[in-house]
Protein backbone atom coordinates (compact mmCIF):
# COMPACT_ATOMS: atom_id res chain seq x y z
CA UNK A 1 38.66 61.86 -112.42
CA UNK A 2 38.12 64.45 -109.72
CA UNK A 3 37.50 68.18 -110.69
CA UNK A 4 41.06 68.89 -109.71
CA UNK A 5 42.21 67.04 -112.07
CA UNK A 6 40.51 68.49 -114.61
CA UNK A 7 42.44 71.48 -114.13
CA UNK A 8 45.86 70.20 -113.49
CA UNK A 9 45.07 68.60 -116.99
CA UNK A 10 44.75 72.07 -118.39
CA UNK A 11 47.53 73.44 -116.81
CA UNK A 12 49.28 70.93 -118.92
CA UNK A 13 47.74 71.23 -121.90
CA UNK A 14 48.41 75.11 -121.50
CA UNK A 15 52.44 74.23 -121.38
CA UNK A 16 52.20 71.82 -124.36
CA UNK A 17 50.84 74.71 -126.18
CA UNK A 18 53.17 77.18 -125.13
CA UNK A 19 56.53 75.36 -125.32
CA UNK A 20 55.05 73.83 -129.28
CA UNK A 21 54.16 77.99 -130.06
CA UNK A 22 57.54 78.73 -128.91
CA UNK A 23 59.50 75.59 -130.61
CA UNK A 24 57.48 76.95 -134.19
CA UNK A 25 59.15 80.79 -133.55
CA UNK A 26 62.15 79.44 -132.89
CA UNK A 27 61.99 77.57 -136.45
CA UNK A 28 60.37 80.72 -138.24
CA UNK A 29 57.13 79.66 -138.29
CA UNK A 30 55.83 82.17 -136.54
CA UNK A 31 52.75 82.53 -138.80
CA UNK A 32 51.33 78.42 -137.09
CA UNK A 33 52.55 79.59 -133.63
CA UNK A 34 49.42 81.69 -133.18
CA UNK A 35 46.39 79.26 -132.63
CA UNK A 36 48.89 77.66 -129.63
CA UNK A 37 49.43 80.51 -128.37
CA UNK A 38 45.62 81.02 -128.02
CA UNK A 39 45.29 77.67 -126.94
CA UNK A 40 48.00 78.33 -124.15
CA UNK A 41 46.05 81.53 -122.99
CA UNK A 42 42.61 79.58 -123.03
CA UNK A 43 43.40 76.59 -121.04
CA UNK A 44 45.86 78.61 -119.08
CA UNK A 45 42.82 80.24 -117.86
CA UNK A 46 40.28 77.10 -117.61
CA UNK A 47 43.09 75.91 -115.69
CA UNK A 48 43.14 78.82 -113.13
CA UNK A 49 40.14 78.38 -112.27
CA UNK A 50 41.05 75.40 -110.29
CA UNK A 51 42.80 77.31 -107.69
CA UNK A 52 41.38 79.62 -105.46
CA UNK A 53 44.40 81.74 -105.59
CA UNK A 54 44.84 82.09 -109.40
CA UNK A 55 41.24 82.09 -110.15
CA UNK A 56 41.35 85.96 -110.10
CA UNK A 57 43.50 85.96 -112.84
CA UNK A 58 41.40 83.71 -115.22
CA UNK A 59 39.59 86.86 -116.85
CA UNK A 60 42.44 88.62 -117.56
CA UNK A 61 44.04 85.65 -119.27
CA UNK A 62 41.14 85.55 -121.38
CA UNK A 63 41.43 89.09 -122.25
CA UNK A 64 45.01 88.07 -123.91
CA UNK A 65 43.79 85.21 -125.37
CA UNK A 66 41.26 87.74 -127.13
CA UNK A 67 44.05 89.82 -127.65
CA UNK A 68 46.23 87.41 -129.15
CA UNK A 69 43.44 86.15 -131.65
CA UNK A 70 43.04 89.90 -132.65
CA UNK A 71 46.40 90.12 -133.47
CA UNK A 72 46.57 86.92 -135.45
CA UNK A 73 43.08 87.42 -137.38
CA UNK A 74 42.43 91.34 -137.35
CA UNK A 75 40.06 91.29 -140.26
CA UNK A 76 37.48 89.40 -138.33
CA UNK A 77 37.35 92.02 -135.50
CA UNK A 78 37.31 95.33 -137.02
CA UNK A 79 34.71 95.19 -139.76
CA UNK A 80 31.41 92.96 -140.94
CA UNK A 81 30.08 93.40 -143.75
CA UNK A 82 31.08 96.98 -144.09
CA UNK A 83 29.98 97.66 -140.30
CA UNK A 84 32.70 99.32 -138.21
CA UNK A 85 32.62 97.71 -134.87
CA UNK A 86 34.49 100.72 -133.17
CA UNK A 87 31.14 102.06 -133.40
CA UNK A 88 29.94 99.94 -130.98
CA UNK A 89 32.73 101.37 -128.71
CA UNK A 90 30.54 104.23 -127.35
CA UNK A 91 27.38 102.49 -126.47
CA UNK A 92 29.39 99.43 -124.36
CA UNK A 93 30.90 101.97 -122.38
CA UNK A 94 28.02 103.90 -121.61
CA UNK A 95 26.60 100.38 -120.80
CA UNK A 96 29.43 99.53 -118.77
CA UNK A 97 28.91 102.67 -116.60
CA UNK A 98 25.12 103.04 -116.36
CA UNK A 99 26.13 99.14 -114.69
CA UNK A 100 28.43 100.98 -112.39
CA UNK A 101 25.79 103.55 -111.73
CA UNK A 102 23.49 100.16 -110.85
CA UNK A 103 26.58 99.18 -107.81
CA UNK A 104 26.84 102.70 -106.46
CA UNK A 105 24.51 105.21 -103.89
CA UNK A 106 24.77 108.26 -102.90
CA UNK A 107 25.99 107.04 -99.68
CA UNK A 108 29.03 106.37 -101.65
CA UNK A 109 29.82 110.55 -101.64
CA UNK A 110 29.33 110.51 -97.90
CA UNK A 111 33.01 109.76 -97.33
CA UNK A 112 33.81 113.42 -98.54
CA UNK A 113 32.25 114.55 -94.88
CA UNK A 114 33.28 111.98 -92.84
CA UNK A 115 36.99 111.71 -94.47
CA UNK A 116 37.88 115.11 -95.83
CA UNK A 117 41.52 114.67 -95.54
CA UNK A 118 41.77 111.35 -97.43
CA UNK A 119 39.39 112.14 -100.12
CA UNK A 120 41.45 115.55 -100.80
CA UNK A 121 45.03 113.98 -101.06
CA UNK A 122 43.92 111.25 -103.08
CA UNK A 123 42.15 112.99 -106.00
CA UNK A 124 45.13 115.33 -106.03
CA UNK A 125 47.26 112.27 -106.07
CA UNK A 126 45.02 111.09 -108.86
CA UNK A 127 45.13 114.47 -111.04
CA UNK A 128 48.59 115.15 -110.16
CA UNK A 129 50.58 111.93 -110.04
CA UNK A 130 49.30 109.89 -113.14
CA UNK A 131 48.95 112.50 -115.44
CA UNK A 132 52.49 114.47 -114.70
CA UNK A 133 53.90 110.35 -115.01
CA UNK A 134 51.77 110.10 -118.44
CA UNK A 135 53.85 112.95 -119.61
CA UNK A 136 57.41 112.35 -118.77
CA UNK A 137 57.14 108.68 -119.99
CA UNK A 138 55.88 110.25 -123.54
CA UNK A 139 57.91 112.71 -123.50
CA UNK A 140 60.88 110.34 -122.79
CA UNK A 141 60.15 107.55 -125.81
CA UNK A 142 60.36 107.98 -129.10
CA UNK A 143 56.82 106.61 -130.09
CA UNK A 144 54.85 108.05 -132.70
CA UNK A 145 52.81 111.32 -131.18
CA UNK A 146 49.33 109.56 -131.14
CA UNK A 147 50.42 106.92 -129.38
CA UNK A 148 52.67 109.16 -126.46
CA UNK A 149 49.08 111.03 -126.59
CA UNK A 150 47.49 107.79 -125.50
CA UNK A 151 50.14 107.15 -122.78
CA UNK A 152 48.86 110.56 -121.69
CA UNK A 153 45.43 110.15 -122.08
CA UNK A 154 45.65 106.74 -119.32
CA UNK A 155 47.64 109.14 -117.09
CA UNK A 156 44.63 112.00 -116.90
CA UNK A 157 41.86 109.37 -116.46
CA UNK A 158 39.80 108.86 -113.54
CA UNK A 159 40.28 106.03 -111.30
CA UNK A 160 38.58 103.06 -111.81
CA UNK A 161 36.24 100.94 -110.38
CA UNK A 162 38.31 97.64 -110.09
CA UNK A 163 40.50 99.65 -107.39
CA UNK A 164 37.74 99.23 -104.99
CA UNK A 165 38.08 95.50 -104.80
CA UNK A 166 41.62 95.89 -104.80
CA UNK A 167 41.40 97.88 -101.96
CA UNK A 168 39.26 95.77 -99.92
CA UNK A 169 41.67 92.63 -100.61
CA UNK A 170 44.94 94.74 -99.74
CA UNK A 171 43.02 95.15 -96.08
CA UNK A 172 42.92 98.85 -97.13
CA UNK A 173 40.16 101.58 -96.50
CA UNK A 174 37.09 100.55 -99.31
CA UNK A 175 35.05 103.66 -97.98
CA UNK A 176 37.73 105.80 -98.96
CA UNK A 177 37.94 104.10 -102.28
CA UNK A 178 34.89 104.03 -102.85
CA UNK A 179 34.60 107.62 -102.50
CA UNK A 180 37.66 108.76 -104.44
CA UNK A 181 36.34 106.69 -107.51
CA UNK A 182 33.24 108.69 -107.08
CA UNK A 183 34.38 112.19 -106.68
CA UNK A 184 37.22 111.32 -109.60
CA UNK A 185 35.05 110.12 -111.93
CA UNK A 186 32.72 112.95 -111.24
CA UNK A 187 35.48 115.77 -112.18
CA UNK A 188 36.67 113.81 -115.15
CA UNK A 189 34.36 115.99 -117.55
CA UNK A 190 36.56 119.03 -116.54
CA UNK A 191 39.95 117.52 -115.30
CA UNK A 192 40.48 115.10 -117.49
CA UNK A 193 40.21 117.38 -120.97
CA UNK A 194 42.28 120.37 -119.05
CA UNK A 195 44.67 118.05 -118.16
CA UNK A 196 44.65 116.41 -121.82
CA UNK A 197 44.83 119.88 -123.45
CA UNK A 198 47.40 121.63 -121.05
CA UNK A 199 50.11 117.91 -121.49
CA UNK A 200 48.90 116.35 -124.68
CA UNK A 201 48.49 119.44 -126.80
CA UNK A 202 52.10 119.24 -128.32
CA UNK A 203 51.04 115.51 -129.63
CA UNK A 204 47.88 116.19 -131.02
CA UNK A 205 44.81 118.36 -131.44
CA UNK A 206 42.56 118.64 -128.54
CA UNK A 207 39.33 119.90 -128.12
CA UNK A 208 38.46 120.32 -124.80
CA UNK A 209 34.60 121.25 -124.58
CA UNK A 210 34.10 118.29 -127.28
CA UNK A 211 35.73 115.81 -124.66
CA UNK A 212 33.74 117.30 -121.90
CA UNK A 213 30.71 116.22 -123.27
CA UNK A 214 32.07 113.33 -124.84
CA UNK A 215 33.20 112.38 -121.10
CA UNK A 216 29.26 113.46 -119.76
CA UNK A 217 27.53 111.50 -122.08
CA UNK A 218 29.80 108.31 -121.94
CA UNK A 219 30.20 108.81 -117.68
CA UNK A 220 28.24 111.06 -115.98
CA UNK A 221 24.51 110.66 -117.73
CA UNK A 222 24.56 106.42 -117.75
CA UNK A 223 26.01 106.31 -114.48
CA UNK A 224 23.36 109.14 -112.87
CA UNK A 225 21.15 106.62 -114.55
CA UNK A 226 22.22 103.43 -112.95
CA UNK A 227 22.22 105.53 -109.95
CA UNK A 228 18.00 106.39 -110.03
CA UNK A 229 17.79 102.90 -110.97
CA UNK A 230 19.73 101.62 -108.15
CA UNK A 231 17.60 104.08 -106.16
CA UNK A 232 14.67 103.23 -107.10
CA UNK A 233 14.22 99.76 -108.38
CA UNK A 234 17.04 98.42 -106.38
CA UNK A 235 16.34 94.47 -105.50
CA UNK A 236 13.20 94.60 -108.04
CA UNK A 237 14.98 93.53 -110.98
CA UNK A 238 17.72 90.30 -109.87
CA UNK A 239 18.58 89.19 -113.91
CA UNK A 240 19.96 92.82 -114.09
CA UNK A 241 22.17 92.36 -110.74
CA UNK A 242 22.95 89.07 -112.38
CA UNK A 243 23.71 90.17 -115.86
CA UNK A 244 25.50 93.18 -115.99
CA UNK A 245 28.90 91.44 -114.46
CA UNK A 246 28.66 89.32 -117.49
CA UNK A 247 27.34 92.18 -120.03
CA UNK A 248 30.68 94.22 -118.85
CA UNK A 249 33.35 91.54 -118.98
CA UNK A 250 32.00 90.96 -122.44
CA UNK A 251 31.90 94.64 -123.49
CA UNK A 252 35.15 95.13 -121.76
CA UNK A 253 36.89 92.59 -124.05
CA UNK A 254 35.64 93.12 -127.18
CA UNK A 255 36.25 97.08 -126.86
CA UNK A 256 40.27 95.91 -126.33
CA UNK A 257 39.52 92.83 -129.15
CA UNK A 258 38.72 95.96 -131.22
CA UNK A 259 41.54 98.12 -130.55
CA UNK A 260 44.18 95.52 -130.71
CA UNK A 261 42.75 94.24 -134.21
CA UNK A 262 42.51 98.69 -135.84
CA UNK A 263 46.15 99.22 -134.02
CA UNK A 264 47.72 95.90 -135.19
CA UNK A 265 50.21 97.01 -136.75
CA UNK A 266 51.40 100.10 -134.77
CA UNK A 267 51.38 97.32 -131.70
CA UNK A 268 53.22 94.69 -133.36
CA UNK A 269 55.70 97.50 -134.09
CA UNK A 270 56.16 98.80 -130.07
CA UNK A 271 54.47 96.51 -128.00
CA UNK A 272 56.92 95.17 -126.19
CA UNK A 273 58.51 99.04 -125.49
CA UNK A 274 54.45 100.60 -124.81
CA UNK A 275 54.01 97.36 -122.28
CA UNK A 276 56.87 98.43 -120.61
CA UNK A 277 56.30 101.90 -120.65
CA UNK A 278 52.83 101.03 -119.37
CA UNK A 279 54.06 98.87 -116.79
CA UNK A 280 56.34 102.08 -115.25
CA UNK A 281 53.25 104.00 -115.30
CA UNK A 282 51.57 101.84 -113.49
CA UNK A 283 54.15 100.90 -110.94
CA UNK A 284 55.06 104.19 -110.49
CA UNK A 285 51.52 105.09 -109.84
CA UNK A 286 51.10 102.53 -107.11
CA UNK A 287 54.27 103.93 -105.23
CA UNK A 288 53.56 107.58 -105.82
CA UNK A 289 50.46 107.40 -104.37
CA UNK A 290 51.78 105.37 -101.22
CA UNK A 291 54.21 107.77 -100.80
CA UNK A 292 52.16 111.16 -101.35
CA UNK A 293 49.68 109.18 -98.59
CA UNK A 294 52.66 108.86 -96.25
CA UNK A 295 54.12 112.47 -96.68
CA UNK A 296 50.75 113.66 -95.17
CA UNK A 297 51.23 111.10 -92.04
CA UNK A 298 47.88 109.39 -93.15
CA UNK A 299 47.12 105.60 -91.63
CA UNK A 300 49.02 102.70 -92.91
CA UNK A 301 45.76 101.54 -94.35
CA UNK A 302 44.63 105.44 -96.32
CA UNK A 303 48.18 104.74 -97.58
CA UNK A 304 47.47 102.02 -99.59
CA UNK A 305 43.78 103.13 -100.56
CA UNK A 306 45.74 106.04 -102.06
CA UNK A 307 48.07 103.68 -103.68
CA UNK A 308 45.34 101.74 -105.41
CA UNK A 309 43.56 104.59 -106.16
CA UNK A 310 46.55 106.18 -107.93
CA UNK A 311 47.60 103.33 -109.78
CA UNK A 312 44.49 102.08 -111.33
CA UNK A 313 42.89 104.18 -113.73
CA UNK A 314 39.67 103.95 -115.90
CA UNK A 315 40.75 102.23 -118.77
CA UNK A 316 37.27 102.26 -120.33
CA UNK A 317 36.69 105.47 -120.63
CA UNK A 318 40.37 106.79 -121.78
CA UNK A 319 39.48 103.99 -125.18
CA UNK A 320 36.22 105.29 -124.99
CA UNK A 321 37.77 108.95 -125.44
CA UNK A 322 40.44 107.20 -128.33
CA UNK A 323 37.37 106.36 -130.45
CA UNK A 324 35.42 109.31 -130.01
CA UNK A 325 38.93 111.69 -131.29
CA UNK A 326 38.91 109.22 -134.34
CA UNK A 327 42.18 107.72 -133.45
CA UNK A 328 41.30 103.90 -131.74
CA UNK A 329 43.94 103.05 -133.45
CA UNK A 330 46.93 104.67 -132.11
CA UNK A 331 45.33 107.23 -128.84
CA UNK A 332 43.65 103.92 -128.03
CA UNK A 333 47.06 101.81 -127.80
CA UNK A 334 47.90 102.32 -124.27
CA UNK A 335 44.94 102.33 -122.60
CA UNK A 336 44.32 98.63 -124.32
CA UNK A 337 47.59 97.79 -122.53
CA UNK A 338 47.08 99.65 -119.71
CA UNK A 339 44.01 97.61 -118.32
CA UNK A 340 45.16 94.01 -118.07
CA UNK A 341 48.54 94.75 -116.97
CA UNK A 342 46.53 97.14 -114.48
CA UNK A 343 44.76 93.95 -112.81
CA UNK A 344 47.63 91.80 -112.49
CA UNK A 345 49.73 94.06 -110.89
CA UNK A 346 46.58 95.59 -109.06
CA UNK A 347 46.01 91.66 -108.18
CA UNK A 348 49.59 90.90 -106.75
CA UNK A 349 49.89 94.35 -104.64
CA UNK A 350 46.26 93.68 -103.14
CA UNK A 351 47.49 89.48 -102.29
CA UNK A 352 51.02 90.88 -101.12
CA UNK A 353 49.14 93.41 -98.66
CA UNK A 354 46.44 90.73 -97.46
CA UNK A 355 48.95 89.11 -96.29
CA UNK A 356 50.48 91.57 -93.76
CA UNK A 357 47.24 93.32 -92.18
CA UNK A 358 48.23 97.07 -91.66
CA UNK A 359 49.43 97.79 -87.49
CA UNK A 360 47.34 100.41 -86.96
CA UNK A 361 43.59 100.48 -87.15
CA UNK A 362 42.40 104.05 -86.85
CA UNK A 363 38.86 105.30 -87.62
CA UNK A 364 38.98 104.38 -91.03
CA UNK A 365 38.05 100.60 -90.05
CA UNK A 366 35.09 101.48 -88.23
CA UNK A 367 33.64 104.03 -91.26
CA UNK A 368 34.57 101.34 -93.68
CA UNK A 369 31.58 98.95 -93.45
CA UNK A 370 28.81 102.02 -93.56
CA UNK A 371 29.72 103.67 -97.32
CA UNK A 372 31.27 100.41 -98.08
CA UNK A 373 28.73 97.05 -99.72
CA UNK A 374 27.97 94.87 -97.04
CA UNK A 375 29.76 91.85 -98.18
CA UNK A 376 32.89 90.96 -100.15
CA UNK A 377 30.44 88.81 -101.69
CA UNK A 378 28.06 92.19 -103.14
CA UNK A 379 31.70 94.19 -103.41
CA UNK A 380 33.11 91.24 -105.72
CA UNK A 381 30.27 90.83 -107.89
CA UNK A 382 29.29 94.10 -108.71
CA UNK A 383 33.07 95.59 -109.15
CA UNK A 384 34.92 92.82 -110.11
CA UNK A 385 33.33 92.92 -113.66
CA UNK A 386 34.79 96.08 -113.96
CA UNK A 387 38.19 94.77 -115.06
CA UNK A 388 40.09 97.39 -116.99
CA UNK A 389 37.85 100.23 -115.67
């Protein structure tokens, strides 16, 4: 039996599961439908693997197989032995970053000289677009005012760092990217609780210098970290190159594991309505930021870094805020959703652009491969971890 195979065998397995989950709704037995449906997710992804075009996808899958098991056993997920694990909430993010801080240089802020124009428009596109979206779509639903607040709160985060291999599938600028992750995610201690306080202050209570440093010490201090490590012990320590990918896609699920299982019921209530209103924000994001790119008569390529950049926010950090407000389990709601719907969509847009190689090629291609890693090899490893950041 060839390794192929192996796949294509859970591929079907994935079906059976699904199509027995769904036959068991159908009959009202919704209550036995649940360990299929995590079977479907889990060999759905085992079975991605297979293909080099779905592969992408298999850690996402995983993520709702994780959140599917959250939602059918919650008790297991948000307490042991009278330990909370949203406390651990905190510390995997600043984990997550200080890894992100281990993947970046300072050459990364060198595309503010070099590309003054880009940079600009898209981290005003960023702190305009997103957060203006975050506020119409909450304003527009009827959800309960922590969780519109949440919608907010995805809307006024940084960008993330999954946009810069996004960007360098979609053929698009990765310098640029690169450096509007940077420069966003260093203004977030100031933008992001101005922003929060100024759009989300009708839905609830925000204090803005306690989310500044709440932002510094969950951002700014791991990542300057990672940054002096990168600096100097960069290539001296290879398990920490090699285990940080894996330490974030761990810490990355279990902080949306968490959530799911402390918001269970709220998101059993509106999921399907905060996945779609989600999915507009995101969407909307993506062409907003094309657009804004365009209106400015920037390159075909800047375009869609702005579009990325836009679109995909820092999902990490706007849970990370959720917990820190005391309200994981209904701030916290939207970002959960926000970051696996972010990579799929973030997945198809960069596949769909890959395919039709922007026309013109302006200076942006030859800047590219100096603030940019040298491989996609060193890009994909070190960002694509990153999922839902």
């Amino acid at each position: 039996m060839t390794t192929k195979t192996i796949y294509q065998l859970f591929l079907g397995l994935a079906a059976l599961c699904l199509a027995t989950a769904l036959i068991l709704v159908f009959n009202g037995a919704i209550d036995r439908a649940g360990p299929l449906f995590i079977g479907f997710f889990i060999a759905l992804a085992i079975g991605f693997r297979g293909f080099t075009h779905l592969k992408g996808f298999a850690y996402t899958i995983m993520i709702f197989a994780a959140v599917t098991t959250a939602l059918c056993y919650p008790g297991y997920f948000v307490e042991w032995n009278g330990f909370k694990f949203a406390i651990l909430i905190t510390p995997l993010i600043q984990l997550i970053m200080f890894g992100m801080g281990t993947s970046m240089s300072l050459g990364d802020f060198v595309g503010v000289v070099r590309m003054p124009k880009g940079v600009i428009i898209g981290v005003l596109s960023q702190f305009i677009i997103m957060p203006c979206l975050g506020f119409t779509l909450a304003s527009l639903t009827e959800f309960p005012a922590e969780i519109a607040a949440g919608v907010i709160l995805i809307g006024c985060s940084p960008s993330g760092m999954a946009s810069n291999v996004m960007a360098y599938l979609a053929k698009a600028n990765v310098a640029l990217s690169i450096t509007i992750t940077s420069v966003t995610t260093l203004l977030a201690p100031v933008m992001t609780p101005l922003l929060m306080k100024m759009l989300a202050g009708e839905f609830v209570e925000i204090d803005v210098l306690k989310m500044m440093w709440d932002i510094i010490k969950m951002v700014i201090i791991p990542i300057g970290a990672g940054l002096l490590f990168n600096k100097l012990l960069s290539g001296k320590a290879k398990w920490l190159d090699t285990a940080m990918p894996l330490v974030s896609m761990f810490g990355i699920a279990f902080i949306i594991v968490i959530i799911t299982a402390a918001g269970r019921d709220s998101l059993l209530a509106i999921g399907p309505a905060l996945i779609v209103v989600v999915l507009i924000h995101n969407l909307s994001g993506y062409t907003l930021g094309y657009w804004a790119a365009r209106l400015f008569k920037m390159s075909e390529r800047d375009c869609r870094t702005v579009a990325i950049e836009v679109g995909m926010q820092n999902g990490g950090l706007a849970s990370g805020l959720a917990k820190e407000m005391g309200k994981i389990a209904t701030v916290g709601l939207a970002p959960a959703v926000f970051g696996p719907l972010m990579n799929i969509t973030g997945s198809a847009l960069a596949s769909y652009w890959h395919r039709k190689p922007p026309k013109d090629q302006g200076p942006a291609v030859e800047n590219a491969p100096e603030a940019a890693p040298a491989s996609r090899e060193k890009l994909t490893d070190k960002t694509v971890s990153f999922n839902g950041l």
